[in-house]
C-alpha atoms as a PDB file:
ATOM      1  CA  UNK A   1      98.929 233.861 115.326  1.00  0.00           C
ATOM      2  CA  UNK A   2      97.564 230.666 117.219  1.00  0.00           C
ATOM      3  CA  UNK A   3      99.160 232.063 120.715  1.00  0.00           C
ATOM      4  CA  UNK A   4      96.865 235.374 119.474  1.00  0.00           C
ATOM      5  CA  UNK A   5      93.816 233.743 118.308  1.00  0.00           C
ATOM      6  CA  UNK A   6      93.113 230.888 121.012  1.00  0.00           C
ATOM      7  CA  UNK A   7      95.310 232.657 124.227  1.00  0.00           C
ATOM      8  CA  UNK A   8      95.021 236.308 123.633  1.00  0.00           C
ATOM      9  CA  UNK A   9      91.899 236.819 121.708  1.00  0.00           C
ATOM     10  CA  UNK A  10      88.995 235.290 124.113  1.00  0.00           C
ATOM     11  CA  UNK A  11      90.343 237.455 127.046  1.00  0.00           C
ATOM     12  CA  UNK A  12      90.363 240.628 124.545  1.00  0.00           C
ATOM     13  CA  UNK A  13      86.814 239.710 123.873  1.00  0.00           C
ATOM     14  CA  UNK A  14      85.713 239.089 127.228  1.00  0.00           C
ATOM     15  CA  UNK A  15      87.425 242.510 128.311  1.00  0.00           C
ATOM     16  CA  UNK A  16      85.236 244.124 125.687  1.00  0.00           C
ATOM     17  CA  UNK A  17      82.584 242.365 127.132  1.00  0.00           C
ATOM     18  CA  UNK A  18      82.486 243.309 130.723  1.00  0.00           C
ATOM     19  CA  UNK A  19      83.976 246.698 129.952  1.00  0.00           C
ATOM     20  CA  UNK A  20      81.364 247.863 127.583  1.00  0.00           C
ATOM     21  CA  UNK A  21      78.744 246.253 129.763  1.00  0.00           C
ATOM     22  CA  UNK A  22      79.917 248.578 133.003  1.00  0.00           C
ATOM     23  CA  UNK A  23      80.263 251.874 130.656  1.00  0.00           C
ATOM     24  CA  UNK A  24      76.604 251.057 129.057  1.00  0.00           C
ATOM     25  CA  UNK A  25      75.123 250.198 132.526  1.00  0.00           C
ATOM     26  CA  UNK A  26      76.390 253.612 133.964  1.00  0.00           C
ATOM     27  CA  UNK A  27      76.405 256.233 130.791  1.00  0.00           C
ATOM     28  CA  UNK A  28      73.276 255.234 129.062  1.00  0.00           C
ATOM     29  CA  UNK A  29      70.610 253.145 130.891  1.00  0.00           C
ATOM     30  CA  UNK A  30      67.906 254.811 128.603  1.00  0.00           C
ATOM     31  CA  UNK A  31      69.672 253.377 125.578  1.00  0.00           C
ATOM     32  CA  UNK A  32      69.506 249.698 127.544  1.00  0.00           C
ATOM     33  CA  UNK A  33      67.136 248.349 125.481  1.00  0.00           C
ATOM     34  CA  UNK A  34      65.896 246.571 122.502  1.00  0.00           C
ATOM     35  CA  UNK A  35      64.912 249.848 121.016  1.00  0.00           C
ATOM     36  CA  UNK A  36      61.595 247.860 119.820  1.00  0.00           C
ATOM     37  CA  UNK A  37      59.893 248.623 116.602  1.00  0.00           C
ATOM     38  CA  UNK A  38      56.765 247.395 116.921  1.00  0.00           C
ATOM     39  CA  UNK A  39      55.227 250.300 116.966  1.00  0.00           C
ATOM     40  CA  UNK A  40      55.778 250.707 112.800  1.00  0.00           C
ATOM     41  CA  UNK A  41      55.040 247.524 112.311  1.00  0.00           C
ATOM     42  CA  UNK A  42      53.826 243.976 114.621  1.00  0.00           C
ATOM     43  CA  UNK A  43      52.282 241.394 111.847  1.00  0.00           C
ATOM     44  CA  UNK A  44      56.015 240.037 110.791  1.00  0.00           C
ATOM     45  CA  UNK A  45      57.605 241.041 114.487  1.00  0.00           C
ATOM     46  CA  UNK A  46      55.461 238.700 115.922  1.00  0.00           C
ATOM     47  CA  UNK A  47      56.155 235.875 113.342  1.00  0.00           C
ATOM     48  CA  UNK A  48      60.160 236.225 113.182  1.00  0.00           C
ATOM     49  CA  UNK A  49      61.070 237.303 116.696  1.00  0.00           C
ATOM     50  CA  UNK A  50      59.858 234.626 118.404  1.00  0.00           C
ATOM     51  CA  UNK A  51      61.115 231.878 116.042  1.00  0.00           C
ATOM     52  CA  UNK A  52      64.808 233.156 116.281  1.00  0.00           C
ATOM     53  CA  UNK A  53      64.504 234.079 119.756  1.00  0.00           C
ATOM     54  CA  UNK A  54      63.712 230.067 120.164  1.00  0.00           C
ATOM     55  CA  UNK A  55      66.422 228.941 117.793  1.00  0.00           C
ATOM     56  CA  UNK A  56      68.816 231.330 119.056  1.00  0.00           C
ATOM     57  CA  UNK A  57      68.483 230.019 122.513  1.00  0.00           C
ATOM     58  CA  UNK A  58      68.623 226.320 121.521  1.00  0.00           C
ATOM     59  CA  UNK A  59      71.808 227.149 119.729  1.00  0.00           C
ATOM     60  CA  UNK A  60      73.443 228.429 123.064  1.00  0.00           C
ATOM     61  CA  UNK A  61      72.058 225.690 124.908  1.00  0.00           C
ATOM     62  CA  UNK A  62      74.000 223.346 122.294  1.00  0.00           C
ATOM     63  CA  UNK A  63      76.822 225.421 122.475  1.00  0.00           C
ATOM     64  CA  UNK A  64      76.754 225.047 126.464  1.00  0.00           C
ATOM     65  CA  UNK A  65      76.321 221.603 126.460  1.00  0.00           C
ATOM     66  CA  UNK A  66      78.657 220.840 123.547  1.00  0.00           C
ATOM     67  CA  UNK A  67      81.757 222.891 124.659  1.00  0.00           C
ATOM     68  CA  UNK A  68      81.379 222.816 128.936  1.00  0.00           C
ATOM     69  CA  UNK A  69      79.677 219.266 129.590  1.00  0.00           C
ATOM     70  CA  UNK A  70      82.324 216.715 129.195  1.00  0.00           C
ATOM     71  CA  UNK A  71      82.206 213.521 126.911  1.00  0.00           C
ATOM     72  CA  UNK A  72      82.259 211.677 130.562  1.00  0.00           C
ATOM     73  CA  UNK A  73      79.136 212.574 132.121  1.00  0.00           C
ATOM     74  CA  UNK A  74      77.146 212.012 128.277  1.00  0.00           C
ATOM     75  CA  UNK A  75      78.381 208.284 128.659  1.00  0.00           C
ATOM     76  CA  UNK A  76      78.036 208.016 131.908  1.00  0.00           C
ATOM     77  CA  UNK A  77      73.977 209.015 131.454  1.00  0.00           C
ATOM     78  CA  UNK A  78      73.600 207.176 128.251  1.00  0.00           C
ATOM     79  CA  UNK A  79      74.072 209.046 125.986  1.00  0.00           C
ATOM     80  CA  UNK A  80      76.927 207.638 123.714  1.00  0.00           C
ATOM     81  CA  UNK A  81      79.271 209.501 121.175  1.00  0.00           C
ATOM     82  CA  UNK A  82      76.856 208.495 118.233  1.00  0.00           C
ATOM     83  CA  UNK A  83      73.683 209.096 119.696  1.00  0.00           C
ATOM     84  CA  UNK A  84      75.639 212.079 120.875  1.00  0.00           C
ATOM     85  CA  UNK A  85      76.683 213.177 117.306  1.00  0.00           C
ATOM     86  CA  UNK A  86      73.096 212.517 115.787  1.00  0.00           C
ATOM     87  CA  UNK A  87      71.549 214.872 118.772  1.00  0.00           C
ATOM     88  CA  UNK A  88      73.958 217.710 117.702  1.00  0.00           C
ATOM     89  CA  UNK A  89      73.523 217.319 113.954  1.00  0.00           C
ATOM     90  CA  UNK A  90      69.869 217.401 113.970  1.00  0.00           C
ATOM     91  CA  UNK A  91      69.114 219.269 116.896  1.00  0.00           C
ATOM     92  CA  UNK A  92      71.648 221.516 116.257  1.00  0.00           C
ATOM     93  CA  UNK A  93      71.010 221.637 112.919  1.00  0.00           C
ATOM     94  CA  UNK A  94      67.470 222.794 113.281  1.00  0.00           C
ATOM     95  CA  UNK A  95      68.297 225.406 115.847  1.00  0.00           C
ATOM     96  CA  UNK A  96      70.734 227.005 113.312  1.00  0.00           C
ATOM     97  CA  UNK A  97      68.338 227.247 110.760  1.00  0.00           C
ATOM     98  CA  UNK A  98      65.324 228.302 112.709  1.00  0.00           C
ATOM     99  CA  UNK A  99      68.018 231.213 114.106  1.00  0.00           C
ATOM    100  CA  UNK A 100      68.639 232.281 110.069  1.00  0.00           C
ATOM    101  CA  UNK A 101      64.975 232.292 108.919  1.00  0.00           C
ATOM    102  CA  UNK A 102      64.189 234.656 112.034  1.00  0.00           C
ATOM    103  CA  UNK A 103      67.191 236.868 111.045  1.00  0.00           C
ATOM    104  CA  UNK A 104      66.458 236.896 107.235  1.00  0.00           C
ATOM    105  CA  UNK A 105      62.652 237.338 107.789  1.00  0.00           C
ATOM    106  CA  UNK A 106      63.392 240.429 110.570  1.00  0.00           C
ATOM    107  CA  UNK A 107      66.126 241.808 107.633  1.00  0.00           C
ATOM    108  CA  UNK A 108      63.295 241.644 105.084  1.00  0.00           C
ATOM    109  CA  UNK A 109      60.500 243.563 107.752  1.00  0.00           C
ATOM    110  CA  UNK A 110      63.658 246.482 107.953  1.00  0.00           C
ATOM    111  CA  UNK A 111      64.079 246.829 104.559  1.00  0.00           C
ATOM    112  CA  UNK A 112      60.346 246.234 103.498  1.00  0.00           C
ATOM    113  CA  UNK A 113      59.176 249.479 106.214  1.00  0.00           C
ATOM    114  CA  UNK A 114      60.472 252.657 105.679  1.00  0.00           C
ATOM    115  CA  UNK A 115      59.772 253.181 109.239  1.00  0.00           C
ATOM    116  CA  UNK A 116      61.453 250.158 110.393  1.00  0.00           C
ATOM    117  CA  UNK A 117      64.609 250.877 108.448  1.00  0.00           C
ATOM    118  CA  UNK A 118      64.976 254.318 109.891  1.00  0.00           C
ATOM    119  CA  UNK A 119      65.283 253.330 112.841  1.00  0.00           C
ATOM    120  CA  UNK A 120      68.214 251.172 112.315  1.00  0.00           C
ATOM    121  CA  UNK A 121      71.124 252.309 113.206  1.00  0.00           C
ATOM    122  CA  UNK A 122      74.728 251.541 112.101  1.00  0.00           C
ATOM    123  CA  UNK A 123      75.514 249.238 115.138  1.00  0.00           C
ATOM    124  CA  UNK A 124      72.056 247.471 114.220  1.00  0.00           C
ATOM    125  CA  UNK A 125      72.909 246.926 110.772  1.00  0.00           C
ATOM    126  CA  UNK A 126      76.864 245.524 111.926  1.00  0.00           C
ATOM    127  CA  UNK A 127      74.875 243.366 114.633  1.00  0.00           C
ATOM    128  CA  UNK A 128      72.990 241.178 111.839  1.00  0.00           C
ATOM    129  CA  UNK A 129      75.799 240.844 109.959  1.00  0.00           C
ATOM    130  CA  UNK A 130      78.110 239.355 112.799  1.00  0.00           C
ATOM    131  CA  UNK A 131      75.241 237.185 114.297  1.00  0.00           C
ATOM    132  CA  UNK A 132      74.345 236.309 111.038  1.00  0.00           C
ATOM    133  CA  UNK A 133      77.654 235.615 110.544  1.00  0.00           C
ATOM    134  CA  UNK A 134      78.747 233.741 113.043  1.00  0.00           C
ATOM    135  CA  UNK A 135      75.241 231.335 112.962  1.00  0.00           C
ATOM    136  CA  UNK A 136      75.803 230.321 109.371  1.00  0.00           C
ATOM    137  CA  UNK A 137      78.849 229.782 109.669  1.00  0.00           C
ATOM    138  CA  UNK A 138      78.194 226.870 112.282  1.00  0.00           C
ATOM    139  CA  UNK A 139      76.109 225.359 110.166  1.00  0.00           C
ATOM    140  CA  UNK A 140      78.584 225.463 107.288  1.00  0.00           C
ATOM    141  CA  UNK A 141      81.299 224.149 109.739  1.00  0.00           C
ATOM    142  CA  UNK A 142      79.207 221.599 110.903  1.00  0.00           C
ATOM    143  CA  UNK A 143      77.674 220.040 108.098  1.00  0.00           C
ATOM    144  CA  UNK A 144      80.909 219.942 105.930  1.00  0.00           C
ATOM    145  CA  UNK A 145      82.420 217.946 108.397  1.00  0.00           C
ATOM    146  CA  UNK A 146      79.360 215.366 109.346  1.00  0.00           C
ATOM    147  CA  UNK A 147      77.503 212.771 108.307  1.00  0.00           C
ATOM    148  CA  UNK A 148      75.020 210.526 109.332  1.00  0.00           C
ATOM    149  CA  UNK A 149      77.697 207.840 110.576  1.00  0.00           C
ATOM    150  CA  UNK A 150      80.140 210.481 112.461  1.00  0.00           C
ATOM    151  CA  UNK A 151      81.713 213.624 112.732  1.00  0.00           C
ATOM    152  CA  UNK A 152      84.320 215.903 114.035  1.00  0.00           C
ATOM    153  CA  UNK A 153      84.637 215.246 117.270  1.00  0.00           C
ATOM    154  CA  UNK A 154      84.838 218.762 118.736  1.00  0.00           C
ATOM    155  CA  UNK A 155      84.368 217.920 122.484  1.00  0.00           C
ATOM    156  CA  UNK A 156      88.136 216.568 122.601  1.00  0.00           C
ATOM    157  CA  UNK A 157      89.479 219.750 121.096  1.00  0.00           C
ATOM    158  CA  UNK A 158      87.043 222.916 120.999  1.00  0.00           C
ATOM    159  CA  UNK A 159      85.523 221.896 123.926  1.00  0.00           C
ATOM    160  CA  UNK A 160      89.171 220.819 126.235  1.00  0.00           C
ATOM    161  CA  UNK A 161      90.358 224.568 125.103  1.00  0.00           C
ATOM    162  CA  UNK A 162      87.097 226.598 125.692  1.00  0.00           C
ATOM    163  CA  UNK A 163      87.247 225.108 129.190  1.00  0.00           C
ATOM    164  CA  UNK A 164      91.297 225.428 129.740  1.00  0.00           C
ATOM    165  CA  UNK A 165      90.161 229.139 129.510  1.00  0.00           C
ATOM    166  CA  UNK A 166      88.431 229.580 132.804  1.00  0.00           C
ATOM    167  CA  UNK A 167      91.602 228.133 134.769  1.00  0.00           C
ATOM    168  CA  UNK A 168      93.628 231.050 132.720  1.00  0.00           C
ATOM    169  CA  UNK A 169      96.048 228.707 131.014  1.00  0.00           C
ATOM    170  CA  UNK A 170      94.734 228.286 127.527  1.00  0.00           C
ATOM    171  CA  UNK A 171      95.407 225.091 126.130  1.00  0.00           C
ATOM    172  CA  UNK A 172      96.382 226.682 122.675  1.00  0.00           C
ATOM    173  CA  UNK A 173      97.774 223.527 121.155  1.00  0.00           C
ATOM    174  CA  UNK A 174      94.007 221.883 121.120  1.00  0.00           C
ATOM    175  CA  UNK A 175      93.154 223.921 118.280  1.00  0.00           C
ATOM    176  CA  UNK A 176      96.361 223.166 116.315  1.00  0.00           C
ATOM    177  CA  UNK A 177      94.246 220.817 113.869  1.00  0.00           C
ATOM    178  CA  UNK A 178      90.768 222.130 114.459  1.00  0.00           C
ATOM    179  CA  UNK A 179      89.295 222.495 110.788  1.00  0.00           C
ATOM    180  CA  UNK A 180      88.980 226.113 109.697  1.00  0.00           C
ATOM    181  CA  UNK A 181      85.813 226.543 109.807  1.00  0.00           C
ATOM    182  CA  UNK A 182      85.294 225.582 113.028  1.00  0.00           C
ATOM    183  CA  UNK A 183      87.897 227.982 113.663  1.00  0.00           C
ATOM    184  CA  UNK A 184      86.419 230.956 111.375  1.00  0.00           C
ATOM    185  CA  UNK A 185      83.361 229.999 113.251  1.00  0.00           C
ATOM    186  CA  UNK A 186      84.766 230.668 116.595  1.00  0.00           C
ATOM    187  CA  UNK A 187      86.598 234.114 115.654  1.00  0.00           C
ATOM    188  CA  UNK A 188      83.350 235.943 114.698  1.00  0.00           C
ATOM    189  CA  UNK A 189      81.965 233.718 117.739  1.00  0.00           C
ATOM    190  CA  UNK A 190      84.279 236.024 119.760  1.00  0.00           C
ATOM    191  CA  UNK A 191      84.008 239.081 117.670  1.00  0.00           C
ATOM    192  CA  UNK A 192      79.992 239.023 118.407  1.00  0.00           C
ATOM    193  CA  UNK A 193      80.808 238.526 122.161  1.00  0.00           C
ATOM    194  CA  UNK A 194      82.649 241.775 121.678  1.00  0.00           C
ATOM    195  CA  UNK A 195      80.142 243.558 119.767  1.00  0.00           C
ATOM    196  CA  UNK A 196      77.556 242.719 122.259  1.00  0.00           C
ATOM    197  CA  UNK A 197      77.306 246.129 125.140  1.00  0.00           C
ATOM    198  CA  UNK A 198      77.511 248.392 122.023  1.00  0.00           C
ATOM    199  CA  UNK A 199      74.190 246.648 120.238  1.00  0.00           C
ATOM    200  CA  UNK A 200      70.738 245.868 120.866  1.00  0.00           C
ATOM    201  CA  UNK A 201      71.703 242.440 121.608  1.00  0.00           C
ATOM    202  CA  UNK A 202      72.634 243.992 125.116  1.00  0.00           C
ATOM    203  CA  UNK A 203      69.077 243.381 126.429  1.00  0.00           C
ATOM    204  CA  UNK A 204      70.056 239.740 126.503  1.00  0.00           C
ATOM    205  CA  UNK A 205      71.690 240.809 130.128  1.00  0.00           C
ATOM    206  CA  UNK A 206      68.871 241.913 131.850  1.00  0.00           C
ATOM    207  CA  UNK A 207      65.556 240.900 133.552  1.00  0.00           C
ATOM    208  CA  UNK A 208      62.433 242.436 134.560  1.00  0.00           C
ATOM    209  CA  UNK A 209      63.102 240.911 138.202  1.00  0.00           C
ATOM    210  CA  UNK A 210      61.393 244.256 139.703  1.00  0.00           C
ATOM    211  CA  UNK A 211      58.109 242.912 138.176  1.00  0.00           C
ATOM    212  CA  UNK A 212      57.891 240.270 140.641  1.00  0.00           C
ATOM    213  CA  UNK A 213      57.657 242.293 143.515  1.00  0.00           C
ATOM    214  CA  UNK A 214      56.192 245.429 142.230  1.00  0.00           C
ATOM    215  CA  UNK A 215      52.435 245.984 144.073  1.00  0.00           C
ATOM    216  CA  UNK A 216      49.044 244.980 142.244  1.00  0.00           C
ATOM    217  CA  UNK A 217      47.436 247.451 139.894  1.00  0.00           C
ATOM    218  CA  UNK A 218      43.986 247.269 139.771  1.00  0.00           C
ATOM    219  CA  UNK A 219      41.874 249.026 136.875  1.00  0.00           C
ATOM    220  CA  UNK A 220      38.570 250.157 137.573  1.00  0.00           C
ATOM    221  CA  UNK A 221      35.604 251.484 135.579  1.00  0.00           C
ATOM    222  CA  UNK A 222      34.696 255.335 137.212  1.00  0.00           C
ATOM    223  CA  UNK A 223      31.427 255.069 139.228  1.00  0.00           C
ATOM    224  CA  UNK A 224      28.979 256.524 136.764  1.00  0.00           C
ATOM    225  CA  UNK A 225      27.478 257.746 139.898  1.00  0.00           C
ATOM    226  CA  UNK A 226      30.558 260.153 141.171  1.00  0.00           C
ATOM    227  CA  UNK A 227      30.874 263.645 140.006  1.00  0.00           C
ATOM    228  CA  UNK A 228      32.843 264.400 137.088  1.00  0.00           C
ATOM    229  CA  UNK A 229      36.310 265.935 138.699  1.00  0.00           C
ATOM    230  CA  UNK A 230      35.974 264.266 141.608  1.00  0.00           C
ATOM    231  CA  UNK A 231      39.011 262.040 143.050  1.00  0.00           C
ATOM    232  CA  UNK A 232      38.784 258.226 142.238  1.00  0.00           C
ATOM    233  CA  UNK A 233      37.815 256.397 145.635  1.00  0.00           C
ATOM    234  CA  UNK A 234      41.323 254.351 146.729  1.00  0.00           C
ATOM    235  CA  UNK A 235      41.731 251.177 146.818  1.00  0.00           C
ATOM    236  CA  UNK A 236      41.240 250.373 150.789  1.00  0.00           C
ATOM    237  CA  UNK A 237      37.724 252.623 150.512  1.00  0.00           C
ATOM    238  CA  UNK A 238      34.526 251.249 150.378  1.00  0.00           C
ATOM    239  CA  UNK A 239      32.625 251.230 147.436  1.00  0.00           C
ATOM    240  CA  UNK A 240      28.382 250.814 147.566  1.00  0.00           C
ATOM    241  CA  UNK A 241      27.345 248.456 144.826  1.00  0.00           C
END
């Protein structure tokens, strides 16, 4: 089961991942999308989504730093194991929970608007309960195993296997004695990376880079002196004040 989990199981996931990506980028582009629903309703939207849009990118950024930046190059800036450990409690900490109280408050704006909650759809509703998932169950991982003097030190066993990954020789035996809920956490970690092409999350992999070199628009008032059903003057023709 370890050989499965920790050898087997990130490579299924990131399979998933790149598969489902290539099938949604080439058999629905239209479905690409966030599939907003701000049309039904903006007052909460604009309170929740952009507080666990911000905690759920400081939460990858710890996860980045925490799992591919090694012990090493913290030191060797400053930044020692303690002050290391108090950054991830509390910063990480706070992340987590500004990530939940976006989630809960964008559950309770679905369930609260008949509207809203129509337009869920199955994967939707499966998508907040992995991420949900998988971000409280960080928290719970981390916090049982901290305090304010130290903590699990996951950067010389989460982080030496996450990394043994990308050289395709999984270091399997670095999670023998990982706590399980670090390890609970990581299997839905992986389960969400799978889950992500078939969701909304998928949005999360693109960019409006076309909006950087797309030409001006300008909006005009109509000349109150040109006849009604005539064409609009274009943009390179003179207009008389």
């Amino acid at each position: 089961m370890d050989t499965f989990l920790w050898g087997a199981l990130p490579y299924i996931a990131v399979a998933l991942l790149v598969s489902g990506l290539v099938w949604r980028y080439r058999y629905d582009k239209f479905g690409w999308t966030t599939r907003s629903s701000e049309i039904y309703e903006s007052r909460l939207l604009n309170i929740a989504s952009p507080v666990f849009h911000y905690g759920i990118l400081f939460v990858l950024a710890g996860h980045l730093m925490g799992l591919f930046v090694p012990a090493s190059w913290t030191d060797a800036v400053g930044l020692d194991e303690h002050a290391y450990h108090l950054l991830s409690l509390f910063a990480g900490c706070a992340a987590g929970f500004l990530a939940v109280v976006g989630i809960l408050v964008l559950l309770y704006r679905r369930r609260r608007n008949p509207a809203v909650l129509r337009a869920t759809t199955r994967n939707d509703k499966l998508m907040y309960v992995v991420l949900l998932a998988a971000i409280v169950l960080g928290l719970v991982a981390k916090l049982l195993h901290s305090s304010l003097d130290s903590g699990y030190d996951y950067r010389s066993t989460i982080a030496p296997w996450a990394r043994s990954l990308f050289t395709l020789s999984p270091d399997v035996s670095r999670m023998a004695d990982v706590p399980v809920a670090f390890k609970v956490h990581a299997v839905v970690g992986l389960l969400l990376f799978a889950l992500l092409p078939f969701t909304r999350l998928v949005h999360m992999f693109s960019a409006p880079v076309q909006y950087l070199f797309r030409p001006y628009i300008v909006y005009r008032s109509r000349d109150p002196r040109q006849p009604a059903g005539s064409p609009p003057p274009r943009g390179w023709e003179r207009i008389d004040d």
